[in-house]
C-alpha atoms as a PDB file:
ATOM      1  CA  UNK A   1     -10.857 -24.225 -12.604  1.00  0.00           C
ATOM      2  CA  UNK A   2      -9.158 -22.911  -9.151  1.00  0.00           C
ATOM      3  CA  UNK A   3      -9.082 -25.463  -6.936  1.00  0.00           C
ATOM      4  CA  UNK A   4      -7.990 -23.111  -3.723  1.00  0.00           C
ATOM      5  CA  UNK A   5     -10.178 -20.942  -0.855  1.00  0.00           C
ATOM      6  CA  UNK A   6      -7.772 -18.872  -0.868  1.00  0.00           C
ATOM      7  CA  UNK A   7      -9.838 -15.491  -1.695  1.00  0.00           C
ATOM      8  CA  UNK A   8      -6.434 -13.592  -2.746  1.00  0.00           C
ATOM      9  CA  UNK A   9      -5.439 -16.423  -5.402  1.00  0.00           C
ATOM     10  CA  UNK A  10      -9.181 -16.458  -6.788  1.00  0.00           C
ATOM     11  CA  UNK A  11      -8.900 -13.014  -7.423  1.00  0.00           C
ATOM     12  CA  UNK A  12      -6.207 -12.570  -8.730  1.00  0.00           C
ATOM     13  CA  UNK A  13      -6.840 -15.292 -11.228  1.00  0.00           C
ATOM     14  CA  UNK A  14     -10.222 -13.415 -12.163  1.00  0.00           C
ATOM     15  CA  UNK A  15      -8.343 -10.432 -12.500  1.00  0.00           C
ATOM     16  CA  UNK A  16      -5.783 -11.313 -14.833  1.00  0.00           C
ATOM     17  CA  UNK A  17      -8.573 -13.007 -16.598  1.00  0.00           C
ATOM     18  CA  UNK A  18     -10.208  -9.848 -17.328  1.00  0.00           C
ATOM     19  CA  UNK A  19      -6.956  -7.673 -17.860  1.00  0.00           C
ATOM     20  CA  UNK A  20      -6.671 -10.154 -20.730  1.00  0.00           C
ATOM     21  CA  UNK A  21      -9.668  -9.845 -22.111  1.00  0.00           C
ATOM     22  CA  UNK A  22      -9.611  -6.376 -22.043  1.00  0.00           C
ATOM     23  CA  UNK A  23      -5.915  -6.416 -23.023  1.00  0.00           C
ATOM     24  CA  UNK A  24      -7.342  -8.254 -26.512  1.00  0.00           C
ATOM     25  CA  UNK A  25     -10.024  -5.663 -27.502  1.00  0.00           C
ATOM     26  CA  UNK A  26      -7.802  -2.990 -26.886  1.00  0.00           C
ATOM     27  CA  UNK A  27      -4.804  -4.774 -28.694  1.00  0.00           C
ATOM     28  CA  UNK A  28      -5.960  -3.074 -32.053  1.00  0.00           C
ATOM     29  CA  UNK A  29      -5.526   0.161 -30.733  1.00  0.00           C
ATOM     30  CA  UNK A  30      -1.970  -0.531 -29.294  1.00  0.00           C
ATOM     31  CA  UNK A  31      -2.825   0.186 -25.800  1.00  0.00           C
ATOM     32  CA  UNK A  32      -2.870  -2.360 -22.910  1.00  0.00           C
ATOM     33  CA  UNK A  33      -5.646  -1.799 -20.023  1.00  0.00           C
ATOM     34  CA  UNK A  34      -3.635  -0.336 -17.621  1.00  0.00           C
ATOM     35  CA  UNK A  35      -2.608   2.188 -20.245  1.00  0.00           C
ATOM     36  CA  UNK A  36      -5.784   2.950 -21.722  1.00  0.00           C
ATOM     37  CA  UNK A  37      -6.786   3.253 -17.537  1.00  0.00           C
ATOM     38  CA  UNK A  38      -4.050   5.531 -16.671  1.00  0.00           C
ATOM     39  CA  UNK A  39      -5.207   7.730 -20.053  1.00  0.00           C
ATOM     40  CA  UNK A  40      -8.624   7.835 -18.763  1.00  0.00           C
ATOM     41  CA  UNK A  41      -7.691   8.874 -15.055  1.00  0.00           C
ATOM     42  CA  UNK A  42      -5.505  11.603 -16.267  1.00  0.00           C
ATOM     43  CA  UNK A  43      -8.181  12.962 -18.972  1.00  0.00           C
ATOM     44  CA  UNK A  44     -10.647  13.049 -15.392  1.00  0.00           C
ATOM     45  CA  UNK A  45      -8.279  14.820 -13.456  1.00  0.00           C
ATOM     46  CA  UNK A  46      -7.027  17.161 -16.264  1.00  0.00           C
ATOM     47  CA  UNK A  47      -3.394  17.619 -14.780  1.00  0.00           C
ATOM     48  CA  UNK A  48      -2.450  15.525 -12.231  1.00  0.00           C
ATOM     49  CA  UNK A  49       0.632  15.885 -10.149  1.00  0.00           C
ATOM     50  CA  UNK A  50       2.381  12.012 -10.191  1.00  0.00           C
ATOM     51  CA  UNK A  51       1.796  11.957  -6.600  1.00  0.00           C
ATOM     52  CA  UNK A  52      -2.154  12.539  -7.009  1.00  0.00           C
ATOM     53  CA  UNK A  53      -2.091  10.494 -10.101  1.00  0.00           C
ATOM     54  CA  UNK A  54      -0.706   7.300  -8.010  1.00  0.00           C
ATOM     55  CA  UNK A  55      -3.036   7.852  -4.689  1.00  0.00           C
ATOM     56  CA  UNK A  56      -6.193   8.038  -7.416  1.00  0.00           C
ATOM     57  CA  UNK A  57      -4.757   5.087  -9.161  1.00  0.00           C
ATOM     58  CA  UNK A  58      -3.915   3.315  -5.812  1.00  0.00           C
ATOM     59  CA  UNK A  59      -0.059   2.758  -7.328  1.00  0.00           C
ATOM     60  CA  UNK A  60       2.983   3.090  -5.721  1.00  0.00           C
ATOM     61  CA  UNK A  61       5.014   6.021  -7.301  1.00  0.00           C
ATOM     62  CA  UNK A  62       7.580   3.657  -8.687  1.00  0.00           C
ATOM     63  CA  UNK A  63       5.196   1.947 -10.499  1.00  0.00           C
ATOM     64  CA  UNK A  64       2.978   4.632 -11.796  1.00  0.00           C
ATOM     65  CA  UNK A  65       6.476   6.325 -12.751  1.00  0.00           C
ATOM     66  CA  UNK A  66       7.304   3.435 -15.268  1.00  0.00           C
ATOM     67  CA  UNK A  67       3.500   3.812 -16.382  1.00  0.00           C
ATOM     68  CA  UNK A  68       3.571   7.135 -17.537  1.00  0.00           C
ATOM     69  CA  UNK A  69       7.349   6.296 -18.812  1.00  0.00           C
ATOM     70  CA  UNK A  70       5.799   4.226 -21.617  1.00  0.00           C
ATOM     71  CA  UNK A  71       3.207   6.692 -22.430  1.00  0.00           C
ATOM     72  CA  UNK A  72       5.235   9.340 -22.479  1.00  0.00           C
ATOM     73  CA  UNK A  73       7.593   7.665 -24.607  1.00  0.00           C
ATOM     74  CA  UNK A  74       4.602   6.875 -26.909  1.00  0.00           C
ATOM     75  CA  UNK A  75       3.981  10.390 -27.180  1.00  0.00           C
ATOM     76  CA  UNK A  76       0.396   9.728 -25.158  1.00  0.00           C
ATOM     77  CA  UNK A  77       1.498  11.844 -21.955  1.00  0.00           C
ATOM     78  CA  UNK A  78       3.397  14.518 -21.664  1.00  0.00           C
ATOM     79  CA  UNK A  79       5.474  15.445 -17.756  1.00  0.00           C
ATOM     80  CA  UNK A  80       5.636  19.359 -16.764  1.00  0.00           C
ATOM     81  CA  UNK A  81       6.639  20.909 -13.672  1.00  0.00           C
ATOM     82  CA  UNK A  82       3.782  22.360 -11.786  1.00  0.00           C
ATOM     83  CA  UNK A  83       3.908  25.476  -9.503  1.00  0.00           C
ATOM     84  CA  UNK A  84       5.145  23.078  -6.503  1.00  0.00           C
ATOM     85  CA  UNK A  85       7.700  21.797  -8.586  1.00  0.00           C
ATOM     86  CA  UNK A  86       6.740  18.703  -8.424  1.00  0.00           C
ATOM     87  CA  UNK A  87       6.253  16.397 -11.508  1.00  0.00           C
ATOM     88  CA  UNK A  88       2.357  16.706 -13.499  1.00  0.00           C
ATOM     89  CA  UNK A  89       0.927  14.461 -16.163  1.00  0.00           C
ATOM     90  CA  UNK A  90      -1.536  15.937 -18.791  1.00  0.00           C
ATOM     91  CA  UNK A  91      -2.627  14.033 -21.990  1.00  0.00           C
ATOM     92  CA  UNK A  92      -0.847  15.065 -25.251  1.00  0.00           C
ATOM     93  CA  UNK A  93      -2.820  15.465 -28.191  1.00  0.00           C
ATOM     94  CA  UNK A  94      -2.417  11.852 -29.708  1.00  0.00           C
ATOM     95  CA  UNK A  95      -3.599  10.147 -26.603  1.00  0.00           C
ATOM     96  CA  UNK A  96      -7.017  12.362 -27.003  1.00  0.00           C
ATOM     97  CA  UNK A  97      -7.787  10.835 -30.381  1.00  0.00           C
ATOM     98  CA  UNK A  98      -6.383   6.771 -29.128  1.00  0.00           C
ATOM     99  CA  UNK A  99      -8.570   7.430 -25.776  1.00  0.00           C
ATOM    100  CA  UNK A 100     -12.125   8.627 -27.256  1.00  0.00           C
ATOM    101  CA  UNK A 101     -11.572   5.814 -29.789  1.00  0.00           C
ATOM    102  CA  UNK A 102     -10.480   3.604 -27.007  1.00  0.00           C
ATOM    103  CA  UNK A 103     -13.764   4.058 -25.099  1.00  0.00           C
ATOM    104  CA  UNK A 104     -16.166   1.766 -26.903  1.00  0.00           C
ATOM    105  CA  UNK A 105     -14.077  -0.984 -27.379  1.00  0.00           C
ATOM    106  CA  UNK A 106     -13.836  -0.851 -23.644  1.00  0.00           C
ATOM    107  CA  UNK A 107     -17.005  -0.627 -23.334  1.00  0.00           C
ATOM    108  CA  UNK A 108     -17.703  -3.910 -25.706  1.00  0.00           C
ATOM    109  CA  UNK A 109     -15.405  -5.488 -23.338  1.00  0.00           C
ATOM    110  CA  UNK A 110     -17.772  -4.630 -20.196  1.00  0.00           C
ATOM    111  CA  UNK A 111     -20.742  -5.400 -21.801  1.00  0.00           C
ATOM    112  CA  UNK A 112     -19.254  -8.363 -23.192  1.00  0.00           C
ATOM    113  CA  UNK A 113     -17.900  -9.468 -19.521  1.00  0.00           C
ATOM    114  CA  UNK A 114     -21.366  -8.508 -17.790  1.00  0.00           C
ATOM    115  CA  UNK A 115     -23.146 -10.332 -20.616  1.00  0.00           C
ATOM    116  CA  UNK A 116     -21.488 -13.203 -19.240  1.00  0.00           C
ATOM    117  CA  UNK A 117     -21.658 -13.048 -15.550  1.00  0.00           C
ATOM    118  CA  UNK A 118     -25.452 -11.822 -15.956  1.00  0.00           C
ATOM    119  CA  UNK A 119     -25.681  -8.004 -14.817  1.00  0.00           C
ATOM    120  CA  UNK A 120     -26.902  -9.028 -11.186  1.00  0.00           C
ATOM    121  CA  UNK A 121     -23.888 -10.884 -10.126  1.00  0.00           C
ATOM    122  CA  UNK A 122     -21.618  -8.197 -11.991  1.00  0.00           C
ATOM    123  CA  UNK A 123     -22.959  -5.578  -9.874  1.00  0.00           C
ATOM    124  CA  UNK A 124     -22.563  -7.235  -6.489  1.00  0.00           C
ATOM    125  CA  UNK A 125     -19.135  -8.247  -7.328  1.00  0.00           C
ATOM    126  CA  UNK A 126     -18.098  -4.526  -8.124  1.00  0.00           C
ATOM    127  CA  UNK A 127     -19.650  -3.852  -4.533  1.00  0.00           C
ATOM    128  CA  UNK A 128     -17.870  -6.834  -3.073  1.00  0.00           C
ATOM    129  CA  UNK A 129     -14.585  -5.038  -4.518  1.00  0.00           C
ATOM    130  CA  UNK A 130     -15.629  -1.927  -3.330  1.00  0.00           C
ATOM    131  CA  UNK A 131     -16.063  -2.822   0.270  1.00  0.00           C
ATOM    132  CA  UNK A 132     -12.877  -4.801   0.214  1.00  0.00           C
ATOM    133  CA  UNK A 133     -10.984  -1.320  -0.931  1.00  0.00           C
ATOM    134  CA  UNK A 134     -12.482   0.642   1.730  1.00  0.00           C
ATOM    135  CA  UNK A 135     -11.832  -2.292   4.248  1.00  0.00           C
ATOM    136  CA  UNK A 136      -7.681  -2.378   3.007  1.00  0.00           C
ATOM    137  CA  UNK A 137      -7.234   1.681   2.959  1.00  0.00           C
ATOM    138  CA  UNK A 138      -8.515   2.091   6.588  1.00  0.00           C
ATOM    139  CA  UNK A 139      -6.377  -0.820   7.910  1.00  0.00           C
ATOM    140  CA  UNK A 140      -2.824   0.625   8.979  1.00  0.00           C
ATOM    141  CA  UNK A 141       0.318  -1.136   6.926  1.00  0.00           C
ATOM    142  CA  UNK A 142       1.438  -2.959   9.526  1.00  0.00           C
ATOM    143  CA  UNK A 143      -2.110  -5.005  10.733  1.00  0.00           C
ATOM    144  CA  UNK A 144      -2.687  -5.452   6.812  1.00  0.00           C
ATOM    145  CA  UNK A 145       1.295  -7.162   6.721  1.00  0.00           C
ATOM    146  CA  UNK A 146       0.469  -9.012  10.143  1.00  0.00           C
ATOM    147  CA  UNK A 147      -3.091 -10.564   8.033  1.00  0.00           C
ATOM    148  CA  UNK A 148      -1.198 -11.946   5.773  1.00  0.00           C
END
């Protein structure tokens, strides 16, 4: 039980909740959520450069550097130069195989999470965390720092 009103600290809480939950179903496949995420994002956008990949992801570069570090140590992701010589992410060919087999078991995991919060309050808490995105991108750093 969370015994704060602090809205930060309750979701947090709720989202490394579901992290692990997803984090078990995909356990089989030897992929972690943010992996099998980071898979899926690059798959959308075909060949991302890092700097793309990160604003899409909404990571700092550091972090979505030691990301695709692990994949592409894995073999999952492979790093080219693009024409602006900057650094691009495409999927290698094992992570197409681990990614479409990924995608029901993710799926079992939403279904299994909506089954649970009934589909009506799933779907107003994605558009709760959908208006509290759009609220924290249009806020300039420093009057989101001065919130705090």
């Amino acid at each position: 039980m969370i015994h704060t009103k602090c809205a930060c600290m309750r979701v947090r809480r709720a989202a490394r909740a579901l992290t692990d939950a997803y984090d078990d179903a995909l356990k089989p496949l030897g992929l972690k959520v943010t992996q099998f995420s980071l898979l899926r994002t690059v798959a959308r956008m075909e060949t991302p450069s890092l700097t793309a990949l990160a604003q899409e992801m909404a990571l700092d570069r550091s972090t979505l550097g030691r990301n695709v570090g692990v994949l592409q140590r894995e073999g999952l992701v492979e790093l080219s130069e693009g024409n602006d010589f900057r650094g691009h992410a495409r999927l290698a060919y094992l992570s197409c195989d681990r990614e479409a087999r990924a995608r029901p078991t993710e799926q079992r995991g939403v279904d299994a999470m909506l089954d649970r919060l009934r589909r009506t309050q799933a779907t107003r808490l994605r558009w709760r965390f959908r208006e509290v995105f759009a609220w924290s991108i249009s806020q300039p750093p420093d009057a989101r720092a001065a919130e705090r």
